[in-house]
C-alpha atoms as a PDB file:
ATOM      1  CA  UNK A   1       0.000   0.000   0.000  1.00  0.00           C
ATOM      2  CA  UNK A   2       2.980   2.251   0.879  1.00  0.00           C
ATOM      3  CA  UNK A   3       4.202   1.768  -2.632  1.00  0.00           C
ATOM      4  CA  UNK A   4       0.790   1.858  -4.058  1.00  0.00           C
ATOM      5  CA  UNK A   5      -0.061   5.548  -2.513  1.00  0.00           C
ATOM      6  CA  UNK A   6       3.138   6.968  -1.783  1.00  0.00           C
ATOM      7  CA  UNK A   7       2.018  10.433  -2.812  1.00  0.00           C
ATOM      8  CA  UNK A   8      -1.606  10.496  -0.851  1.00  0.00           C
ATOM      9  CA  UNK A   9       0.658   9.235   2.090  1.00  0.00           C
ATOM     10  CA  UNK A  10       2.975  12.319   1.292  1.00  0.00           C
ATOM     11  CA  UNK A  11       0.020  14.657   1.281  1.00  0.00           C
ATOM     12  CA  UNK A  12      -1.171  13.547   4.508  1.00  0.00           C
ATOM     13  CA  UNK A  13       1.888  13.917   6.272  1.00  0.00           C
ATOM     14  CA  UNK A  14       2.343  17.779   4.268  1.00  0.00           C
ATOM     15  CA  UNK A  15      -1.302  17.931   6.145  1.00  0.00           C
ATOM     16  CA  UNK A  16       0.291  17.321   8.949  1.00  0.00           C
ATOM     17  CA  UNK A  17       3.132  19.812   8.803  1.00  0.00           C
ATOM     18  CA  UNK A  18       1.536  22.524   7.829  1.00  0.00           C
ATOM     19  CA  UNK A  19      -1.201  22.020  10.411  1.00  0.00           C
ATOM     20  CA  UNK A  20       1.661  21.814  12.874  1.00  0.00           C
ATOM     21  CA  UNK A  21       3.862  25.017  11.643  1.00  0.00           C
ATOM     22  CA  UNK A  22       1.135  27.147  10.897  1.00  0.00           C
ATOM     23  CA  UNK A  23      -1.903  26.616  13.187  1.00  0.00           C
ATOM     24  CA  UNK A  24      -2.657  27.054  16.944  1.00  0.00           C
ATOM     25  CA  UNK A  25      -3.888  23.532  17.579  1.00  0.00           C
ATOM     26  CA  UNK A  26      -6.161  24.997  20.918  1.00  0.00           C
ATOM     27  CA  UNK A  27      -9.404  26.739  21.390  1.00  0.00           C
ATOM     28  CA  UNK A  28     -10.692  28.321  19.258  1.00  0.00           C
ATOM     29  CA  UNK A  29     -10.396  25.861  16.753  1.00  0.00           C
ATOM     30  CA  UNK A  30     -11.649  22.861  19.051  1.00  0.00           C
ATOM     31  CA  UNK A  31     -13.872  22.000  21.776  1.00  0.00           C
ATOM     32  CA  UNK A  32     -11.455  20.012  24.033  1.00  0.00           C
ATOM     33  CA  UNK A  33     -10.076  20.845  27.288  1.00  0.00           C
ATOM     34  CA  UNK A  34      -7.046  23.851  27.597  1.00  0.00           C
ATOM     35  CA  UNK A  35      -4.091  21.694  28.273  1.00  0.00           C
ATOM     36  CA  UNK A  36      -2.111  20.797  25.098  1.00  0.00           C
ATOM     37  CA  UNK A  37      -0.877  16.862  24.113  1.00  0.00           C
ATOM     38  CA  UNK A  38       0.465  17.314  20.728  1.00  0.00           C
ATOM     39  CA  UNK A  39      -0.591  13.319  19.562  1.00  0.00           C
ATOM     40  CA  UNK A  40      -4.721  13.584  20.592  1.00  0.00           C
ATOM     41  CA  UNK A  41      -5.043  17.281  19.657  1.00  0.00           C
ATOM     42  CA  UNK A  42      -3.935  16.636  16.317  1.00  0.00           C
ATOM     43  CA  UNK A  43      -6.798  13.537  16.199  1.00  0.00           C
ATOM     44  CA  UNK A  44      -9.073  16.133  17.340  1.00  0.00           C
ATOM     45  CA  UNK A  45      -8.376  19.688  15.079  1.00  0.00           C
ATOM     46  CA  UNK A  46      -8.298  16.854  11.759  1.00  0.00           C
ATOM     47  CA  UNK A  47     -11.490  15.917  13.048  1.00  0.00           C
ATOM     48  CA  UNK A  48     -13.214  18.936  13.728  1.00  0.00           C
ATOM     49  CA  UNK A  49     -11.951  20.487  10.936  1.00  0.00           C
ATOM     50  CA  UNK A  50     -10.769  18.201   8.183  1.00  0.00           C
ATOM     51  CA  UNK A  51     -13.132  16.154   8.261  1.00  0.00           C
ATOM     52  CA  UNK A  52     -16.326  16.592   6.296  1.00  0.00           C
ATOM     53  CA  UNK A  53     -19.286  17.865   8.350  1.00  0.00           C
ATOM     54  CA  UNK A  54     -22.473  19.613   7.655  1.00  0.00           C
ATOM     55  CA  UNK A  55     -21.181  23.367   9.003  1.00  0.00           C
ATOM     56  CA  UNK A  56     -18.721  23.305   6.499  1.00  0.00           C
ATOM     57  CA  UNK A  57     -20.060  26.774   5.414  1.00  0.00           C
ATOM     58  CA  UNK A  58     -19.583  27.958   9.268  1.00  0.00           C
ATOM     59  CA  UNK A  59     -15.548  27.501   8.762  1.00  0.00           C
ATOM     60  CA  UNK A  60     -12.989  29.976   8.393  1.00  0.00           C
ATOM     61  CA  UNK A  61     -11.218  30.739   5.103  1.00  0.00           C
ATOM     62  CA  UNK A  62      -7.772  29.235   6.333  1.00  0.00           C
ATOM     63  CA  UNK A  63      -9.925  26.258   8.047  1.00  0.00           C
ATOM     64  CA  UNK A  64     -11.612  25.619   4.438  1.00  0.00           C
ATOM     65  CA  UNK A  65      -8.409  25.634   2.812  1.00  0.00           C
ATOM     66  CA  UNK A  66      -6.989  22.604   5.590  1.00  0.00           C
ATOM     67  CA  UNK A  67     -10.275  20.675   4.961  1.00  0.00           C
ATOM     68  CA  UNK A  68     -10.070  20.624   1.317  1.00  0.00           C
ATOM     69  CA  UNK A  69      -6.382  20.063   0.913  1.00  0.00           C
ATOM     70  CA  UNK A  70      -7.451  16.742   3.736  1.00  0.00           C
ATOM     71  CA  UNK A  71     -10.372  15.658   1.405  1.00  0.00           C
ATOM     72  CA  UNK A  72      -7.994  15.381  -1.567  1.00  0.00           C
ATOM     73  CA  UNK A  73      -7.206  12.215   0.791  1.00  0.00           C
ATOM     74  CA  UNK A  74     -10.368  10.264   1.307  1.00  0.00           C
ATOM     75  CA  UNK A  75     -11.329   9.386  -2.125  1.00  0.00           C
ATOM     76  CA  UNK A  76      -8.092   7.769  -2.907  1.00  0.00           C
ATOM     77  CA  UNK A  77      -8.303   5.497  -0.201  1.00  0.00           C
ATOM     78  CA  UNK A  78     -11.663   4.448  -1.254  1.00  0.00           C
ATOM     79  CA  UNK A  79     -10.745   3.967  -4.997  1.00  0.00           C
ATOM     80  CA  UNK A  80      -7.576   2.017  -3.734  1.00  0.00           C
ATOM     81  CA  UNK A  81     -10.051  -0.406  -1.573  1.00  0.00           C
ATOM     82  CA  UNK A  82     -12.238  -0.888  -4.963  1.00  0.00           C
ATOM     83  CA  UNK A  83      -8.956  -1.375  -7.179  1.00  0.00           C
ATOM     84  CA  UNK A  84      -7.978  -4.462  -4.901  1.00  0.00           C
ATOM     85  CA  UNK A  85     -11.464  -5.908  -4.638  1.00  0.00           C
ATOM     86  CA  UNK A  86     -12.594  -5.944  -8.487  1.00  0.00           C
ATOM     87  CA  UNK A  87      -9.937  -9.027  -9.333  1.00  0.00           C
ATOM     88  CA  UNK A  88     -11.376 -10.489  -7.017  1.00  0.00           C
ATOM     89  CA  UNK A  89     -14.958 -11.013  -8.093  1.00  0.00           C
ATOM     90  CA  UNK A  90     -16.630 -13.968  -9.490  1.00  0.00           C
ATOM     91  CA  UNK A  91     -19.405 -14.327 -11.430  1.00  0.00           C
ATOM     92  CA  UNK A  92     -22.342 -15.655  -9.715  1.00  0.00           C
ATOM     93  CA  UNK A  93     -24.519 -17.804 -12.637  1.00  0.00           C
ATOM     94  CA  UNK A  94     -28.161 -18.686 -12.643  1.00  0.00           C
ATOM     95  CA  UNK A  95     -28.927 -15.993 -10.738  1.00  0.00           C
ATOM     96  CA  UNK A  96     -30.352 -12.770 -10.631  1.00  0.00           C
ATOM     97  CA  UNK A  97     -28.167 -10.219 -10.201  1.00  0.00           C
ATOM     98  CA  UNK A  98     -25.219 -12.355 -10.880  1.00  0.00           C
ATOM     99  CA  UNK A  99     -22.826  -9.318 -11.695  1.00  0.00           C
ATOM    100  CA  UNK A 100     -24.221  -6.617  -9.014  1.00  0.00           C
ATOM    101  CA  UNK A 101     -21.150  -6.766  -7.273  1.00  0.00           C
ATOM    102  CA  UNK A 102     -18.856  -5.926 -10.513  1.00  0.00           C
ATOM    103  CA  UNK A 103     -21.513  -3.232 -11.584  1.00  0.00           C
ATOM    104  CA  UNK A 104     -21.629  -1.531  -7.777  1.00  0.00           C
ATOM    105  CA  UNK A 105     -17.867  -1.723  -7.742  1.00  0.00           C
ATOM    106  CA  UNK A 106     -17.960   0.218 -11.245  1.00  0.00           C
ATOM    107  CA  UNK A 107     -20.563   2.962  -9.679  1.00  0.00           C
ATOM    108  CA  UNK A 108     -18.643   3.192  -6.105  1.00  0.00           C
ATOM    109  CA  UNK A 109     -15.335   4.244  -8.555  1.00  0.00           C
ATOM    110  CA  UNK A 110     -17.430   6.393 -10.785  1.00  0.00           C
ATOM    111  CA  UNK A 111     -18.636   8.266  -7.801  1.00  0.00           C
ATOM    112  CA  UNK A 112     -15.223   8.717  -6.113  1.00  0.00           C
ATOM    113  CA  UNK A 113     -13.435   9.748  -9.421  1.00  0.00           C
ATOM    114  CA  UNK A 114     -16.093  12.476  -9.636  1.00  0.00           C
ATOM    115  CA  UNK A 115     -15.672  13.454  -6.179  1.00  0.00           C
ATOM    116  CA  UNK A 116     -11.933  14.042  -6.330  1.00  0.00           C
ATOM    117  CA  UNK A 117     -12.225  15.786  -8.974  1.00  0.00           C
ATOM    118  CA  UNK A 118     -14.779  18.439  -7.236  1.00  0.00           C
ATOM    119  CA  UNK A 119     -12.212  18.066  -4.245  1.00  0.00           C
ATOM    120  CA  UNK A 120      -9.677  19.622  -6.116  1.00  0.00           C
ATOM    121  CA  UNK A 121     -11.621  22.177  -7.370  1.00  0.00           C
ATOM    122  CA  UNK A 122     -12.609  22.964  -4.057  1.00  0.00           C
ATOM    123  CA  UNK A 123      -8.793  23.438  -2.673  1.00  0.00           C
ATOM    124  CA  UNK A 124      -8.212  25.129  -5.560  1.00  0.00           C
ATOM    125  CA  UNK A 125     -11.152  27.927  -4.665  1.00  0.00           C
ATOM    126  CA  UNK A 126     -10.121  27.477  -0.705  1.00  0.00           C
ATOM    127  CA  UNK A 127      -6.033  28.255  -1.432  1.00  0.00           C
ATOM    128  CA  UNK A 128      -6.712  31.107  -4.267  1.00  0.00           C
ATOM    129  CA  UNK A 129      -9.216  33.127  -1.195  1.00  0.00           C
ATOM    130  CA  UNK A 130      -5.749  32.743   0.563  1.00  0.00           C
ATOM    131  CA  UNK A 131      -3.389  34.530  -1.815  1.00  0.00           C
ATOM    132  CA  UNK A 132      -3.428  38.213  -1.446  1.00  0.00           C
ATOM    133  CA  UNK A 133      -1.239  38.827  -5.000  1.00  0.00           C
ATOM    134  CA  UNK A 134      -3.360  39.105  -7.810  1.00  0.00           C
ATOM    135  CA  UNK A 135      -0.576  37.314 -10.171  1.00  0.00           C
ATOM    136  CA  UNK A 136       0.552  34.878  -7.882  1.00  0.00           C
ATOM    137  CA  UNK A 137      -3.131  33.721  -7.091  1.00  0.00           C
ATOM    138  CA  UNK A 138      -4.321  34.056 -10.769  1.00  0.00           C
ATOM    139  CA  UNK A 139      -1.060  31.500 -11.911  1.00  0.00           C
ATOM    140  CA  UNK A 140      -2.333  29.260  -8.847  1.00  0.00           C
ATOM    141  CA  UNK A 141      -5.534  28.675 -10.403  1.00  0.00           C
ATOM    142  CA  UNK A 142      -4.202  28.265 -13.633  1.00  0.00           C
ATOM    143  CA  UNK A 143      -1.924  25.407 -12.445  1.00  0.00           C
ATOM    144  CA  UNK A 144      -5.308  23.838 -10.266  1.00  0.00           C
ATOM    145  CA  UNK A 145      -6.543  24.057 -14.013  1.00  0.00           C
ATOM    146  CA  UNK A 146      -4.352  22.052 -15.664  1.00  0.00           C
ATOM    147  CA  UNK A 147      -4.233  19.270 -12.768  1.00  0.00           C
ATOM    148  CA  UNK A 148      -7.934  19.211 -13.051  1.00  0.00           C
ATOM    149  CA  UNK A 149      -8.253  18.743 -16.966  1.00  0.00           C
ATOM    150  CA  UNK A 150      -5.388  16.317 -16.973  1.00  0.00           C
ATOM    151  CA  UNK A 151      -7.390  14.229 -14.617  1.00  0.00           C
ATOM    152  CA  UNK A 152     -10.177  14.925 -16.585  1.00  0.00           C
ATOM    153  CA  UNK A 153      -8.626  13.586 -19.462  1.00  0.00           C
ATOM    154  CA  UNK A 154      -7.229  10.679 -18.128  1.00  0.00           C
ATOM    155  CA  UNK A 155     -10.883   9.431 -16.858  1.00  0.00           C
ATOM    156  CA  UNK A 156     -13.192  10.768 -19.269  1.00  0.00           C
ATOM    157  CA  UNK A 157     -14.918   7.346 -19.507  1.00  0.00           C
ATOM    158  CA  UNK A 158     -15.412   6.646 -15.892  1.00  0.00           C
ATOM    159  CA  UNK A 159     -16.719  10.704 -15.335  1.00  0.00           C
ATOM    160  CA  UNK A 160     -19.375   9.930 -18.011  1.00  0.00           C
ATOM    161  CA  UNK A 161     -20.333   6.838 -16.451  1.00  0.00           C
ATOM    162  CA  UNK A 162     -20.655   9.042 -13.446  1.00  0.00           C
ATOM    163  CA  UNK A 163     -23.331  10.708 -15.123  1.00  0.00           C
ATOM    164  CA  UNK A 164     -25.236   8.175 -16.402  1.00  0.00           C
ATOM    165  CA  UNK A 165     -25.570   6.995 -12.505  1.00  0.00           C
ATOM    166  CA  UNK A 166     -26.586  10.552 -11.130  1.00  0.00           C
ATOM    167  CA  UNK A 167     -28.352  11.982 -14.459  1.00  0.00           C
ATOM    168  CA  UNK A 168     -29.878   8.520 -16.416  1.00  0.00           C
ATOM    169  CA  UNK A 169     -30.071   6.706 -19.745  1.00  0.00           C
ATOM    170  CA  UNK A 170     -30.586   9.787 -22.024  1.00  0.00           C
ATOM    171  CA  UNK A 171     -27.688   9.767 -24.715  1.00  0.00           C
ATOM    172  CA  UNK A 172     -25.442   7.947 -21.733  1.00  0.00           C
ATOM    173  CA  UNK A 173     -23.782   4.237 -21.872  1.00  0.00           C
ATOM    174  CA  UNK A 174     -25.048   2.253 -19.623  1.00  0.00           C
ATOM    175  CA  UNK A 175     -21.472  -0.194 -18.995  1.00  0.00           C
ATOM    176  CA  UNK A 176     -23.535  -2.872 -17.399  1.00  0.00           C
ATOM    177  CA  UNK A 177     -26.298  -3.475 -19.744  1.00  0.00           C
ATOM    178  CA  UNK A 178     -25.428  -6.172 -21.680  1.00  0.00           C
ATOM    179  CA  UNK A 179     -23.874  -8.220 -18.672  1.00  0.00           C
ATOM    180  CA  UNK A 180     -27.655  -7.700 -17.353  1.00  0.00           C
ATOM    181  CA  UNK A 181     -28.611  -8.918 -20.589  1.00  0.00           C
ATOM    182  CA  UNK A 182     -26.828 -11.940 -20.736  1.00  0.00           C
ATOM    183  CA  UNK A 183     -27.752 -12.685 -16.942  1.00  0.00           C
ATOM    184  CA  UNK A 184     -32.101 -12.383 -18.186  1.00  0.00           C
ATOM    185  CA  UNK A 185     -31.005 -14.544 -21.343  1.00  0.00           C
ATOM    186  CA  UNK A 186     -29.573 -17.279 -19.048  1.00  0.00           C
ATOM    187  CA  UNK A 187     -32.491 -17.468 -16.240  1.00  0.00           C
ATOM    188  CA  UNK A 188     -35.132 -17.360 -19.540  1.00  0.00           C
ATOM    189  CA  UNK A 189     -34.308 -17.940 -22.149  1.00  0.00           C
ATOM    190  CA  UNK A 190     -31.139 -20.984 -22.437  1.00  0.00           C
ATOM    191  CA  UNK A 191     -28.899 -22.084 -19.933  1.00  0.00           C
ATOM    192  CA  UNK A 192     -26.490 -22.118 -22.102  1.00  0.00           C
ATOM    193  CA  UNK A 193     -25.954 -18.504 -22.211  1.00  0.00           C
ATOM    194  CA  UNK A 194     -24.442 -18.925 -18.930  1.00  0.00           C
ATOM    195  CA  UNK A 195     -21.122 -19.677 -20.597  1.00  0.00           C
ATOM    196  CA  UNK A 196     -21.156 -16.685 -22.586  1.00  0.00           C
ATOM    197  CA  UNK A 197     -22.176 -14.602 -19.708  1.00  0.00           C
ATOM    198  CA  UNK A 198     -18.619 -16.039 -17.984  1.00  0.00           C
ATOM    199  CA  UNK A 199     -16.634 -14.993 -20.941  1.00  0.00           C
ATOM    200  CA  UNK A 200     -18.387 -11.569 -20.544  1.00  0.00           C
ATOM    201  CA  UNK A 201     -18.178 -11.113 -16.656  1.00  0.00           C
ATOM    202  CA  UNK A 202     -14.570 -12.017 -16.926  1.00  0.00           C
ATOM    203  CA  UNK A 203     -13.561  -9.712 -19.892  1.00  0.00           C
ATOM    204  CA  UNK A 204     -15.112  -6.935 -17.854  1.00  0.00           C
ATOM    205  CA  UNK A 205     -13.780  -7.388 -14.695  1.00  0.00           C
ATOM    206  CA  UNK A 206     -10.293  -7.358 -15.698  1.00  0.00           C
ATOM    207  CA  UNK A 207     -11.303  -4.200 -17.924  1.00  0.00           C
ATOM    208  CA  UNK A 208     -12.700  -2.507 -15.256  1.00  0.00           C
ATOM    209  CA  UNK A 209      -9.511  -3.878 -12.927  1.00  0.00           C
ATOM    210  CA  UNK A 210      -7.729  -1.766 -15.531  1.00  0.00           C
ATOM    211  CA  UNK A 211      -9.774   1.217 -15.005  1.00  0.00           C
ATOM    212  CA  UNK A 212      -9.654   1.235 -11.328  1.00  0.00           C
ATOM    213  CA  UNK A 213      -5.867   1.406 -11.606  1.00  0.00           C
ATOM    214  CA  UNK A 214      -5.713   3.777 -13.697  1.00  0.00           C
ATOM    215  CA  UNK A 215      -8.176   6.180 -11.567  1.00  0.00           C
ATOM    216  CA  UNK A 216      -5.657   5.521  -8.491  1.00  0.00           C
ATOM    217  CA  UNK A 217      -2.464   6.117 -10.618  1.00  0.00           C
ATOM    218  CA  UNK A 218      -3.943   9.287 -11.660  1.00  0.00           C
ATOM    219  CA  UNK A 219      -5.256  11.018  -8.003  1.00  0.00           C
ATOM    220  CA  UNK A 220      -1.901  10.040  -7.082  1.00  0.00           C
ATOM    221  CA  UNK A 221      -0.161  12.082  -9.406  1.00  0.00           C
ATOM    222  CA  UNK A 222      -2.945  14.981  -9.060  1.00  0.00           C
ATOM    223  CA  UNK A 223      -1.901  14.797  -5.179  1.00  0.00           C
ATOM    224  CA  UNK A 224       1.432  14.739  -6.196  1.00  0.00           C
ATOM    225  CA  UNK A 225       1.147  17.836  -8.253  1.00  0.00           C
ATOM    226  CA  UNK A 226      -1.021  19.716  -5.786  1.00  0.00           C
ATOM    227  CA  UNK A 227       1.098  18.956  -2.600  1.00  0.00           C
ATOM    228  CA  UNK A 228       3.901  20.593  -5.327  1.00  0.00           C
ATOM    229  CA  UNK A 229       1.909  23.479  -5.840  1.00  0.00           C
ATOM    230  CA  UNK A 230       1.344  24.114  -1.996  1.00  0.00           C
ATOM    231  CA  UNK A 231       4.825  23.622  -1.076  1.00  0.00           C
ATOM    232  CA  UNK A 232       6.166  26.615  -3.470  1.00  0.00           C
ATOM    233  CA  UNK A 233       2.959  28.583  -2.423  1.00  0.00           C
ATOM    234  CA  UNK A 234       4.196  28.419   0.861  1.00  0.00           C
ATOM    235  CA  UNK A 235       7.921  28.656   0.385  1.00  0.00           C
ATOM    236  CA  UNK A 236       6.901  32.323  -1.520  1.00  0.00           C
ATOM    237  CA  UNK A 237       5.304  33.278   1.685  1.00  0.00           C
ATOM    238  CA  UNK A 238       1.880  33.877  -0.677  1.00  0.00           C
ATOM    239  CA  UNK A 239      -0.642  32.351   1.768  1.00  0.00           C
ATOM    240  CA  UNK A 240      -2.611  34.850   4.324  1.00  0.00           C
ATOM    241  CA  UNK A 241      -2.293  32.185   7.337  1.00  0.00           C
ATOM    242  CA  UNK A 242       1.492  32.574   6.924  1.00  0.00           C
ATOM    243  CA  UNK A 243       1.339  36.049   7.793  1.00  0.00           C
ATOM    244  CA  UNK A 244      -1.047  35.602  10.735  1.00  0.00           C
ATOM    245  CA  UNK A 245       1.494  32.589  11.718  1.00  0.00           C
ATOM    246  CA  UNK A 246       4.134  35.031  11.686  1.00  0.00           C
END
């Protein structure tokens, strides 16, 4: 896993440090007691503020900026659990539903490849509210850009089966429709389309294998890229919480 999500792993730990150098890990950002251990009041500020919660809108501009930078964490973990469980599934024949778990592992991924994405987009709104220069915020957007259409790019197939999911049918690909297909065909039709159904299910789980490493390769090197962008964001001294730090 180390190897697999060496960046994410990176970013968390640059979470860490900056949280650490540049934040006053006491009241008022937490509701816990006055005296300071360094180990549980670190548990505590990620939770109250990097995690996601429904006063999200009640946070202040340097807290929004430490949530989303944390969120660019969670849906990497959760495409990484999906990328080891796909090889792993078997089709399940004369029976209904007999690939629901290959089709809810494709929706799951869709979901969190979408929701990255929109994570980035929201650090990249968070951090430029941070950055006082006009230039040097208007080339950090530009640079969020980029990272966002190169992952964009790289999973236009999965982000369009995203919106098939949330939106429907209408001028969408349906990925699953013609294992479904084969699964109706074999309960009424012959049992013998069983066996084609197997060819099928297989062919499309290690396709979608595929995909799912591909969408973890490539929120790896977006964290990569952002935790890049921070670092020289910081080392310029461009952020506003440096200055109240200071």
């Amino acid at each position: 896993m180390r190897r697999q999500l060496k960046y994410t792993l990176r970013l968390s730990e640059h979470l860490k440090t900056i949280i650490q150098e540049f934040f006053e890990l006491q009241n008022p950002y937490l509701s816990q007691a006055a005296d300071f251990d360094e180990a549980p009041t670190y548990r505590n500020y990620v939770r109250d503020i990097v995690t996601d919660h429904p006063h999200y809108d009640e946070l202040t501009p340097d807290q929004k900026y430490l949530h989303d930078l944390g969120g660019l964490i969670s849906p990497v973990l959760s495409s990484y659990r999906i990328s080891l469980r796909i090889p792993r599934l078997q089709p399940r024949t004369r029976r209904f539903a007999a690939s629901a778990n290959l089709e809810e592992s494709g929706q799951r991924l869709a979901m969190d490849a979408y929701h990255f994405k929109m994570r980035v987009e929201l650090f990249g709104e968070s951090a430029a509210a941070l950055i006082l220069d006009n230039d040097s915020r208007r080339e950090f957007q530009k640079i969020i850009g980029r990272i966002i259409r190169n992952f964009n790019r790289a999973n236009s197939r999965i982000l369009k089966y995203r919106n098939f999911v949330v939106h429907g049918p209408r001028s969408r690909i349906d990925e699953f429709a013609y294992l479904r297909g084969l699964e109706l065909g074999g309960m009424f039709l012959h049992d013998d389309l069983w066996f084609t159904y197997n060819t099928e299910f297989e062919m499309a789980r290690d396709e979608w294998a595929t995909i799912a490493k591909n969408v973890v390769g490539t929120m790896e090197w977006a964290n990569a890229e952002v935790q890049l962008l921070n670092e020289n964001t910081i080392q310029t001294g461009s952020f506003l919480f440096l200055k109240a730090s200071s």
